[in-house]
PDB file of N, CA and C in Angstrom:
ATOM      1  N   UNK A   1      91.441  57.470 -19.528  1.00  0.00           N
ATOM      2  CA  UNK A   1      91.960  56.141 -19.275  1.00  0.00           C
ATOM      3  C   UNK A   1      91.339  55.541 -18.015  1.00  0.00           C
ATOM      4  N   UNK A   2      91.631  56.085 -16.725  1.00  0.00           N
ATOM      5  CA  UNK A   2      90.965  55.514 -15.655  1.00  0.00           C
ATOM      6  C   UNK A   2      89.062  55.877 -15.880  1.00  0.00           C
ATOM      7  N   UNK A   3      88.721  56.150 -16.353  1.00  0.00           N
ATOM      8  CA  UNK A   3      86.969  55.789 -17.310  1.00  0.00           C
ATOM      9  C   UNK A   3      87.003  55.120 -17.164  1.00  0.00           C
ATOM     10  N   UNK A   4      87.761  54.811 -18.450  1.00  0.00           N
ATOM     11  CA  UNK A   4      87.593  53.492 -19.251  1.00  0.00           C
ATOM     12  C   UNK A   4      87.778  52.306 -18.795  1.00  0.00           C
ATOM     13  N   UNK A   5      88.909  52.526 -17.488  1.00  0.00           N
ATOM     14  CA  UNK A   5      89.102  51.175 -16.522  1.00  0.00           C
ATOM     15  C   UNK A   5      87.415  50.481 -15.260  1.00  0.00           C
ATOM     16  N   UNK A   6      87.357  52.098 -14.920  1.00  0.00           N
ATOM     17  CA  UNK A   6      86.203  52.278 -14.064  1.00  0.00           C
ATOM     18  C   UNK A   6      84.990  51.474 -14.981  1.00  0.00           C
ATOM     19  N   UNK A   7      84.467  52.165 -15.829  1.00  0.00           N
ATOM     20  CA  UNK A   7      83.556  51.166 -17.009  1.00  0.00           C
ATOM     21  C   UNK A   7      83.697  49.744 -17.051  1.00  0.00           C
ATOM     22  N   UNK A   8      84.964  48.987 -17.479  1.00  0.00           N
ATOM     23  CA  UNK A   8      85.277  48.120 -17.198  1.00  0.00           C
ATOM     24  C   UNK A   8      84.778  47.422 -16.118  1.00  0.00           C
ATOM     25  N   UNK A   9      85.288  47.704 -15.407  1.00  0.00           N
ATOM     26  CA  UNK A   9      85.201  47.416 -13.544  1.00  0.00           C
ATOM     27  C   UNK A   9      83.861  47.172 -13.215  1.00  0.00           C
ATOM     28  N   UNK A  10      82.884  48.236 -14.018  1.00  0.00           N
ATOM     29  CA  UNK A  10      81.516  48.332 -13.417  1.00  0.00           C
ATOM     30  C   UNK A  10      80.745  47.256 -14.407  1.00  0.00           C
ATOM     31  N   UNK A  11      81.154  46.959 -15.680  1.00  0.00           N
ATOM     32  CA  UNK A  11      80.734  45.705 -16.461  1.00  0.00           C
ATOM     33  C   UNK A  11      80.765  44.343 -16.073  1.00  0.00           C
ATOM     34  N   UNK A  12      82.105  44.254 -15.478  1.00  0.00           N
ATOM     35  CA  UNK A  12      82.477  43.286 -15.030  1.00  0.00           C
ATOM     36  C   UNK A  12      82.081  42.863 -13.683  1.00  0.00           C
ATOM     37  N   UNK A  13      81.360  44.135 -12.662  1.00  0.00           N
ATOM     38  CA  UNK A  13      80.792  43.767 -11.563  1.00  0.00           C
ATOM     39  C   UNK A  13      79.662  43.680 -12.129  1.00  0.00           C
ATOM     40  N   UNK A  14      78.995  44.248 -12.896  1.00  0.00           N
ATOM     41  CA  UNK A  14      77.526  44.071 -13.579  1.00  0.00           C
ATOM     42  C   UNK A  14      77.087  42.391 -13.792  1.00  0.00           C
ATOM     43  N   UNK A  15      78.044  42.017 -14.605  1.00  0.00           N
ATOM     44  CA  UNK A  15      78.314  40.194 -14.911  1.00  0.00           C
ATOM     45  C   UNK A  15      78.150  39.559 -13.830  1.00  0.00           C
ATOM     46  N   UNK A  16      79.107  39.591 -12.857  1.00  0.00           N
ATOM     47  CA  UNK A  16      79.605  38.624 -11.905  1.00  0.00           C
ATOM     48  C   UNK A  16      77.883  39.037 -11.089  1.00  0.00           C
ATOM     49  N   UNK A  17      77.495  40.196 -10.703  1.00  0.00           N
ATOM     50  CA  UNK A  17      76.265  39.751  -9.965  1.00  0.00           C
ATOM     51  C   UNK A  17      74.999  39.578 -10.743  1.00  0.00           C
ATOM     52  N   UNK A  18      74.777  39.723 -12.038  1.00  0.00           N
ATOM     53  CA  UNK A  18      74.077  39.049 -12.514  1.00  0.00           C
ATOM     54  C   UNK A  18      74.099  37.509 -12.783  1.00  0.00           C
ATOM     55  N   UNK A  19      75.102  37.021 -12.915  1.00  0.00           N
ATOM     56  CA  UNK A  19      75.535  35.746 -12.337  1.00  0.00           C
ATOM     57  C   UNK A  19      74.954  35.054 -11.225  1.00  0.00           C
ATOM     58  N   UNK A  20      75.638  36.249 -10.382  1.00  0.00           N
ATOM     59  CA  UNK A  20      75.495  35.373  -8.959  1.00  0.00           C
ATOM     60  C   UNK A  20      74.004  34.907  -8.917  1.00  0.00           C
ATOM     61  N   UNK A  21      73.433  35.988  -8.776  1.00  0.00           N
ATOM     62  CA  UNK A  21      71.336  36.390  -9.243  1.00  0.00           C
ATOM     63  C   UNK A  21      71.038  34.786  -9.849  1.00  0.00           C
ATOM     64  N   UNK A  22      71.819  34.683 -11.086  1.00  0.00           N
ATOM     65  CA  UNK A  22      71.125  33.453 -11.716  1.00  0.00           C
ATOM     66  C   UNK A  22      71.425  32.388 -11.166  1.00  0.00           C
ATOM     67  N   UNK A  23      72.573  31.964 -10.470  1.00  0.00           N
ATOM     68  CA  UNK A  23      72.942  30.930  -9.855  1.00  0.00           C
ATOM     69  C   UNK A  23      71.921  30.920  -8.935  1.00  0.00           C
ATOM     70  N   UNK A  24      72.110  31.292  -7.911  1.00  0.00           N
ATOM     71  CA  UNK A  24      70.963  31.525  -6.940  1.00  0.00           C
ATOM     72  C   UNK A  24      69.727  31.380  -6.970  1.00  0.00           C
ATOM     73  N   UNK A  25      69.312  31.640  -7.785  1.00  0.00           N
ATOM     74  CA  UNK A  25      67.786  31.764  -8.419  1.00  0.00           C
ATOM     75  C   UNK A  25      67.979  29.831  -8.999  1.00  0.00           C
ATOM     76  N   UNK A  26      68.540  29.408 -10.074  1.00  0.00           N
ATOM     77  CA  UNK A  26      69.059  27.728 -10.513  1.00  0.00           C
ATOM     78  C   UNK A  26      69.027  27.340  -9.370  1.00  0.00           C
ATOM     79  N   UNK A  27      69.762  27.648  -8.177  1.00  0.00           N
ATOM     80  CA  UNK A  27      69.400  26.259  -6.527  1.00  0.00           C
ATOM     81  C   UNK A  27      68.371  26.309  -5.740  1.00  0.00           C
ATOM     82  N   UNK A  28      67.747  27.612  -5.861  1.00  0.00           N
ATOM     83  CA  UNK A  28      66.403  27.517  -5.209  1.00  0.00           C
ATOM     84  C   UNK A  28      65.611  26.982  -5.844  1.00  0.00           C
ATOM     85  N   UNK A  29      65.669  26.667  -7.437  1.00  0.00           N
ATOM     86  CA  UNK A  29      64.789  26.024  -8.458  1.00  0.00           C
ATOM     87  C   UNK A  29      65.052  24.969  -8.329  1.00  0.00           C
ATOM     88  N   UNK A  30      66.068  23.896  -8.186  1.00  0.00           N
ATOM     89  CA  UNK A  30      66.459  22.753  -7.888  1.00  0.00           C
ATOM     90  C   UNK A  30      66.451  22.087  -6.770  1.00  0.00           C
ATOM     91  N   UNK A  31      66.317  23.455  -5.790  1.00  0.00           N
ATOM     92  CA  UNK A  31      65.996  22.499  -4.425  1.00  0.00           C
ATOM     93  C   UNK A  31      64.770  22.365  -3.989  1.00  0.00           C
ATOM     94  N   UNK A  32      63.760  23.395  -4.880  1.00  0.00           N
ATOM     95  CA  UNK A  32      62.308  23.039  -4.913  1.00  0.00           C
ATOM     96  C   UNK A  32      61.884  21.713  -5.503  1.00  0.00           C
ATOM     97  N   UNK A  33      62.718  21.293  -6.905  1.00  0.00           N
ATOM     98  CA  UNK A  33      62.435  20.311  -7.783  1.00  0.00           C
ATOM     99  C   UNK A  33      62.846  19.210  -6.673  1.00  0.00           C
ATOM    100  N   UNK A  34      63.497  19.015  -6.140  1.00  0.00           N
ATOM    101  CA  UNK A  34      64.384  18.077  -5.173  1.00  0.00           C
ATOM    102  C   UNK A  34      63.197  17.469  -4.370  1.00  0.00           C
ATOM    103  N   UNK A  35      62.695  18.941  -3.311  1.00  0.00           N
ATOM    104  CA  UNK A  35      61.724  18.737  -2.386  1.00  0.00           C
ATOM    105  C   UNK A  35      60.219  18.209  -2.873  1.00  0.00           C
ATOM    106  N   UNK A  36      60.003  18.476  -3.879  1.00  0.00           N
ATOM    107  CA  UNK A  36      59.005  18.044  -4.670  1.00  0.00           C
ATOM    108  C   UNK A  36      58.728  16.204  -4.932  1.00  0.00           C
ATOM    109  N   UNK A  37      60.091  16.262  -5.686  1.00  0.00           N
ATOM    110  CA  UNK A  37      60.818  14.955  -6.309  1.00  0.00           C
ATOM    111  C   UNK A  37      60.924  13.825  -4.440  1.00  0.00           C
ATOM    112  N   UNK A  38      61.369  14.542  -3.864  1.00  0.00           N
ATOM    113  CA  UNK A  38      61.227  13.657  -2.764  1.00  0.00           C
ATOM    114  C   UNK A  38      59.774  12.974  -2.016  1.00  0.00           C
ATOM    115  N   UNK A  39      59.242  14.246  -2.108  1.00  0.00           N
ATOM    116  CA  UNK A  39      57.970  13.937  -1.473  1.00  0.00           C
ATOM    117  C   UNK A  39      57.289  13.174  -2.074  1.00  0.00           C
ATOM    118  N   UNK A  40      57.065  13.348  -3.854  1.00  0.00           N
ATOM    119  CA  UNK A  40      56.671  12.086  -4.499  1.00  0.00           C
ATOM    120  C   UNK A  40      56.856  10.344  -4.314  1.00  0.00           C
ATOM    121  N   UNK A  41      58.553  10.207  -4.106  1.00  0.00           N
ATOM    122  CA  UNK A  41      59.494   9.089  -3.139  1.00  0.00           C
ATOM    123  C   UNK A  41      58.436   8.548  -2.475  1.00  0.00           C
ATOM    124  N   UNK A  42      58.242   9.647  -0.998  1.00  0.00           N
ATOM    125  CA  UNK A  42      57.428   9.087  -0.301  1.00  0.00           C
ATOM    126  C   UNK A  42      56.217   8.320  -0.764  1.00  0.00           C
ATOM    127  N   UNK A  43      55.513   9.024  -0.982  1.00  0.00           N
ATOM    128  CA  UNK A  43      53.800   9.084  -1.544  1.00  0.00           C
ATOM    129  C   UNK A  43      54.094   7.648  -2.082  1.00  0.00           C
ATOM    130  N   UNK A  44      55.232   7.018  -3.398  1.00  0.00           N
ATOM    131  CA  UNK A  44      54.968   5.957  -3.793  1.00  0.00           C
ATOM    132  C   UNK A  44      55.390   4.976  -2.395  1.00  0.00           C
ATOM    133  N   UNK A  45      56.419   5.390  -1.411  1.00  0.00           N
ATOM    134  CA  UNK A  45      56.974   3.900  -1.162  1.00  0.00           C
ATOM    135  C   UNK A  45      55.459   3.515  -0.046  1.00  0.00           C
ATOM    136  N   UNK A  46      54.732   4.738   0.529  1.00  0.00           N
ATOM    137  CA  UNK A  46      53.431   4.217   1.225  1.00  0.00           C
ATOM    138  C   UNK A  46      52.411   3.619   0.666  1.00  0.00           C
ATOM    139  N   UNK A  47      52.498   4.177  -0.973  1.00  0.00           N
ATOM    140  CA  UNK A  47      51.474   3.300  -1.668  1.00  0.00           C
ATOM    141  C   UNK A  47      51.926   1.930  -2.086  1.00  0.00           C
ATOM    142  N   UNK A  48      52.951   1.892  -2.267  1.00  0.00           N
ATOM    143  CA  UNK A  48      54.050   0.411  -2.401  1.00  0.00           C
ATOM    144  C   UNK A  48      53.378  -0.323  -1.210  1.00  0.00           C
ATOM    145  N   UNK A  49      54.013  -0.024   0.065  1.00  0.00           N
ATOM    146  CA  UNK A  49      53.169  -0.758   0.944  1.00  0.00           C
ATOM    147  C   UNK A  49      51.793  -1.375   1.371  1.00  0.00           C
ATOM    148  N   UNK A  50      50.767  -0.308   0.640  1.00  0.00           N
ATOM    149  CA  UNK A  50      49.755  -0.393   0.840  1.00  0.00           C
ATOM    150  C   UNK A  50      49.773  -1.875  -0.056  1.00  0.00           C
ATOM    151  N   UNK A  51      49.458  -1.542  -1.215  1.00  0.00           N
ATOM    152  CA  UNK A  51      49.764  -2.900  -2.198  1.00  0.00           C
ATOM    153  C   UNK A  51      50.223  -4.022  -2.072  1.00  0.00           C
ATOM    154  N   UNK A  52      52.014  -3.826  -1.027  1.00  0.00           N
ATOM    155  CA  UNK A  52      51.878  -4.886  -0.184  1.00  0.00           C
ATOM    156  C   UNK A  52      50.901  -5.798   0.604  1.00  0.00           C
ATOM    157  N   UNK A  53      50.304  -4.838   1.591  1.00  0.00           N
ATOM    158  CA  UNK A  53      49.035  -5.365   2.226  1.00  0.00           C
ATOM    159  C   UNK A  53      47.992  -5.896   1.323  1.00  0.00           C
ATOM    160  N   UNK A  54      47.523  -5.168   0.814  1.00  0.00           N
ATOM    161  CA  UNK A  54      46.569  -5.654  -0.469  1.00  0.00           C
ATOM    162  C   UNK A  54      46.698  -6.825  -1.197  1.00  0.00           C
ATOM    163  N   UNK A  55      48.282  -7.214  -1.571  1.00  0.00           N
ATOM    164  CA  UNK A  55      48.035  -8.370  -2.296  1.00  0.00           C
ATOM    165  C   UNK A  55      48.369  -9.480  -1.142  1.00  0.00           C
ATOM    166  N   UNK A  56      48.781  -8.756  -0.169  1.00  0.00           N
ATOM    167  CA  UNK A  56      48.617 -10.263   0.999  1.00  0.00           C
ATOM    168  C   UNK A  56      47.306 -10.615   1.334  1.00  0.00           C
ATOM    169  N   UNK A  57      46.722  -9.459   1.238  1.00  0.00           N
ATOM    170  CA  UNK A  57      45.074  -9.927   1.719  1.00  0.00           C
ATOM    171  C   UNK A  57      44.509 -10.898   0.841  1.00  0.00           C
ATOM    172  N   UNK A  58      44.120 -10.329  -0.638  1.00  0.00           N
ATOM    173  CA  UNK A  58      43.991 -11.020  -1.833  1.00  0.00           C
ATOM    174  C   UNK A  58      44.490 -12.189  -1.682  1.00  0.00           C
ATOM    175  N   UNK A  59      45.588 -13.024  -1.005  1.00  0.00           N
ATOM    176  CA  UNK A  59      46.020 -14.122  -1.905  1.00  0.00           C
ATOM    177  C   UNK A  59      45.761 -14.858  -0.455  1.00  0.00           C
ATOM    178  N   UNK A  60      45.272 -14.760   0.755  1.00  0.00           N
ATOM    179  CA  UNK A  60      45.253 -15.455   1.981  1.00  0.00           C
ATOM    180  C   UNK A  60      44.373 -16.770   1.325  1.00  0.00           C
ATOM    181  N   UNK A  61      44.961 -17.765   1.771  1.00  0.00           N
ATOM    182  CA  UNK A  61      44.460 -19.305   1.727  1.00  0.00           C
ATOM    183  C   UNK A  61      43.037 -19.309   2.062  1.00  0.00           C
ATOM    184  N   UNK A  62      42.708 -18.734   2.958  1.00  0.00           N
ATOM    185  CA  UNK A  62      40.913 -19.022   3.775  1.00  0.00           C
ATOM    186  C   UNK A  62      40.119 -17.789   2.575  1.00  0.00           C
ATOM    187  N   UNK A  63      40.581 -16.845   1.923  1.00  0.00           N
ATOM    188  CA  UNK A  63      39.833 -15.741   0.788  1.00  0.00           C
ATOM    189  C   UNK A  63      39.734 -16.850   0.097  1.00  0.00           C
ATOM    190  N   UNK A  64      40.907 -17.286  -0.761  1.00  0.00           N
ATOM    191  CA  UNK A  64      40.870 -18.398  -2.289  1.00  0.00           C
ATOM    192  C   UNK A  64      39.809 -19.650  -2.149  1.00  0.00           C
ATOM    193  N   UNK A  65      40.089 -20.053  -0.790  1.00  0.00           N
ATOM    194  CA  UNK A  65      39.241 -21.595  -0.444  1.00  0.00           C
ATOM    195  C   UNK A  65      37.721 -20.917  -0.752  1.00  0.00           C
ATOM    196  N   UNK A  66      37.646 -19.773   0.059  1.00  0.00           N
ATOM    197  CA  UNK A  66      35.968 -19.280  -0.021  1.00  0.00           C
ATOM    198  C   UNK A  66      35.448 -19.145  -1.261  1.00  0.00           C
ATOM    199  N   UNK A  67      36.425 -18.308  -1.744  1.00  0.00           N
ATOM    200  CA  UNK A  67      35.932 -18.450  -3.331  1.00  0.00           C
ATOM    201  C   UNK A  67      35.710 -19.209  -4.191  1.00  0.00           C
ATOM    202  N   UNK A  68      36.519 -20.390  -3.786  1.00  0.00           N
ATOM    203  CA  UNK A  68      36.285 -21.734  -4.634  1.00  0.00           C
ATOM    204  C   UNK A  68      34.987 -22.409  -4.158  1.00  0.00           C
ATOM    205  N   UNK A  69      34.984 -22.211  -3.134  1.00  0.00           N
ATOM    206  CA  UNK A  69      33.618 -22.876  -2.568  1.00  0.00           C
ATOM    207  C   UNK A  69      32.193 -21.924  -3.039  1.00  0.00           C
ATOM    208  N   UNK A  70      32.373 -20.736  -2.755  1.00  0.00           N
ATOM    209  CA  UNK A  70      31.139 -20.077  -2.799  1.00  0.00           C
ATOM    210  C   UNK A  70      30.962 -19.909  -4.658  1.00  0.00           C
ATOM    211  N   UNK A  71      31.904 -19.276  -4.925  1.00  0.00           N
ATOM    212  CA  UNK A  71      31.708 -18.543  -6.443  1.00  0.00           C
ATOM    213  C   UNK A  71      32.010 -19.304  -7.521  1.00  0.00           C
ATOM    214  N   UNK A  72      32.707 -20.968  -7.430  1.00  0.00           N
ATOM    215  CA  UNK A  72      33.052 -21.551  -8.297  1.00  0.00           C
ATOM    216  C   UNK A  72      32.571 -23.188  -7.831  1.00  0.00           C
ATOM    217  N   UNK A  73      31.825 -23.387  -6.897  1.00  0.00           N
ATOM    218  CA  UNK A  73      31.245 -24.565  -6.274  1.00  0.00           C
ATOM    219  C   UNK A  73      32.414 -25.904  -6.455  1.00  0.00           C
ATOM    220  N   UNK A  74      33.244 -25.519  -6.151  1.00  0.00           N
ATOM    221  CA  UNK A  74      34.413 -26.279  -5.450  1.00  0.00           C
ATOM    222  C   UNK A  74      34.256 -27.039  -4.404  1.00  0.00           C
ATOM    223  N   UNK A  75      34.771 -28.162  -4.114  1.00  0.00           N
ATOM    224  CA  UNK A  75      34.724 -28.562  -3.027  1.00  0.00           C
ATOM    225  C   UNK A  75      35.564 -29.298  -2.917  1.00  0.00           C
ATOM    226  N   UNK A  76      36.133 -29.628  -1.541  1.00  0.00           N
ATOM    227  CA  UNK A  76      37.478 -30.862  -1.168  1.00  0.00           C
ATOM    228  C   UNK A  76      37.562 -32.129  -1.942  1.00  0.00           C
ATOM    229  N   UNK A  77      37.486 -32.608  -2.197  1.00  0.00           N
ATOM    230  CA  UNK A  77      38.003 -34.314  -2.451  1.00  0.00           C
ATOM    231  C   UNK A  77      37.958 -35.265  -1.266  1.00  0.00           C
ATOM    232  N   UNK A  78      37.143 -35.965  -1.194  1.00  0.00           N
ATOM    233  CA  UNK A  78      36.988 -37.327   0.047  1.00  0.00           C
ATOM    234  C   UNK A  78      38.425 -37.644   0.035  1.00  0.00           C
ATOM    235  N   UNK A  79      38.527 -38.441   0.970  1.00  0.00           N
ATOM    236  CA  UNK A  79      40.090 -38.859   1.231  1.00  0.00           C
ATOM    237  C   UNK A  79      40.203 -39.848   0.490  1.00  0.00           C
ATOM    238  N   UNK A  80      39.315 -41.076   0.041  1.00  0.00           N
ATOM    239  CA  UNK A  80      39.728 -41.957  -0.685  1.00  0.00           C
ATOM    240  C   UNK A  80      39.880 -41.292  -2.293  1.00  0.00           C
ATOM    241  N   UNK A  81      40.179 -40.204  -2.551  1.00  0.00           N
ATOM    242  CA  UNK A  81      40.308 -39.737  -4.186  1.00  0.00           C
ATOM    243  C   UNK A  81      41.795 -39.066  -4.011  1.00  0.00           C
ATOM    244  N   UNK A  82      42.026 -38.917  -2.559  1.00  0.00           N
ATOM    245  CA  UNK A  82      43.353 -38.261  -2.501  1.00  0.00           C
ATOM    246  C   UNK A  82      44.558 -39.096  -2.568  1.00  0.00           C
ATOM    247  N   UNK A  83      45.840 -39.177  -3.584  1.00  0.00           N
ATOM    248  CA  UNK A  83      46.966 -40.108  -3.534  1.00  0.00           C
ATOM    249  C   UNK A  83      48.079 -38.780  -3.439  1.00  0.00           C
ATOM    250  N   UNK A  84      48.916 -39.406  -2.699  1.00  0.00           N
ATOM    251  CA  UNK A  84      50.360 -38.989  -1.804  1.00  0.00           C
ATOM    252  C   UNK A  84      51.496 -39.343  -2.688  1.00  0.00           C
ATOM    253  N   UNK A  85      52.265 -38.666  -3.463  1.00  0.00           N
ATOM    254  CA  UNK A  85      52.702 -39.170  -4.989  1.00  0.00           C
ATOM    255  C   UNK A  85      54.814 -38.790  -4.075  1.00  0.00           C
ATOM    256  N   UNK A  86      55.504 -39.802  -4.294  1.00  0.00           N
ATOM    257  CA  UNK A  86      56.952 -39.185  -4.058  1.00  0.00           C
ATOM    258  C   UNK A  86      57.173 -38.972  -4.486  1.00  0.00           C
ATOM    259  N   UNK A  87      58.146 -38.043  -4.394  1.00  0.00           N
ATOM    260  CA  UNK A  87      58.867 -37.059  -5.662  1.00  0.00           C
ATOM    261  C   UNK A  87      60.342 -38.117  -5.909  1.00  0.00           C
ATOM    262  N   UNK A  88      60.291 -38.964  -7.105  1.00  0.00           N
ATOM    263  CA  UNK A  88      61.435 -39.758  -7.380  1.00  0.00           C
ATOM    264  C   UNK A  88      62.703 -38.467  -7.727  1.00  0.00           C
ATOM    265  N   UNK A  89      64.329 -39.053  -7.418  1.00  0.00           N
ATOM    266  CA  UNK A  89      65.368 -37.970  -7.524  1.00  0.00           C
ATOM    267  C   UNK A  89      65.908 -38.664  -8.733  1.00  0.00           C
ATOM    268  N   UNK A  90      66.700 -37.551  -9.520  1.00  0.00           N
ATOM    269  CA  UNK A  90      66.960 -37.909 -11.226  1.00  0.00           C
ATOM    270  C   UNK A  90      67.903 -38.305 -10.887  1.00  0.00           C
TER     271      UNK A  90
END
């Protein structure tokens, strides 16, 4: 009888720390995925920024004017072609 309890006992500690083992082993796997998953975070929000910069550069008034002038032979309008239009209210 007390075996059979002892057996028991030793199954049931067998479980619980094979358990524990796997739990343990699941948060170090998740807190790798985490640390991973974060660092990615980063990586985009600096490339986010970068892009920021980038499309501010791209869209600066004195880039567009150049381009119109150089690559698309653009040019201003004399002042007598220019009219000053009000915006009538509905």
């Amino acid at each position: 009888m007390i075996a059979r309890i002892n057996l028991l006992l030793l199954a049931v500690l067998v479980v619980c720390a094979l358990s524990l083992v796997t739990s343990r082993h699941q948060a170090r796997k998740l807190f790798v995925d985490l640390e991973r998953e974060q660092s990615h975070s980063r990586a985009y929000e600096v490339e986010f920024g970068q892009l920021q910069i980038e499309q501010s550069t791209w869209a600066m008034p004195a880039r567009i004017e150049k381009i119109g002038r150089e690559q698309l032979h653009m040019q201003l309008p004399g002042t007598g072609r220019i009219e000053v239009l009000e915006r009538t209210s509905r």
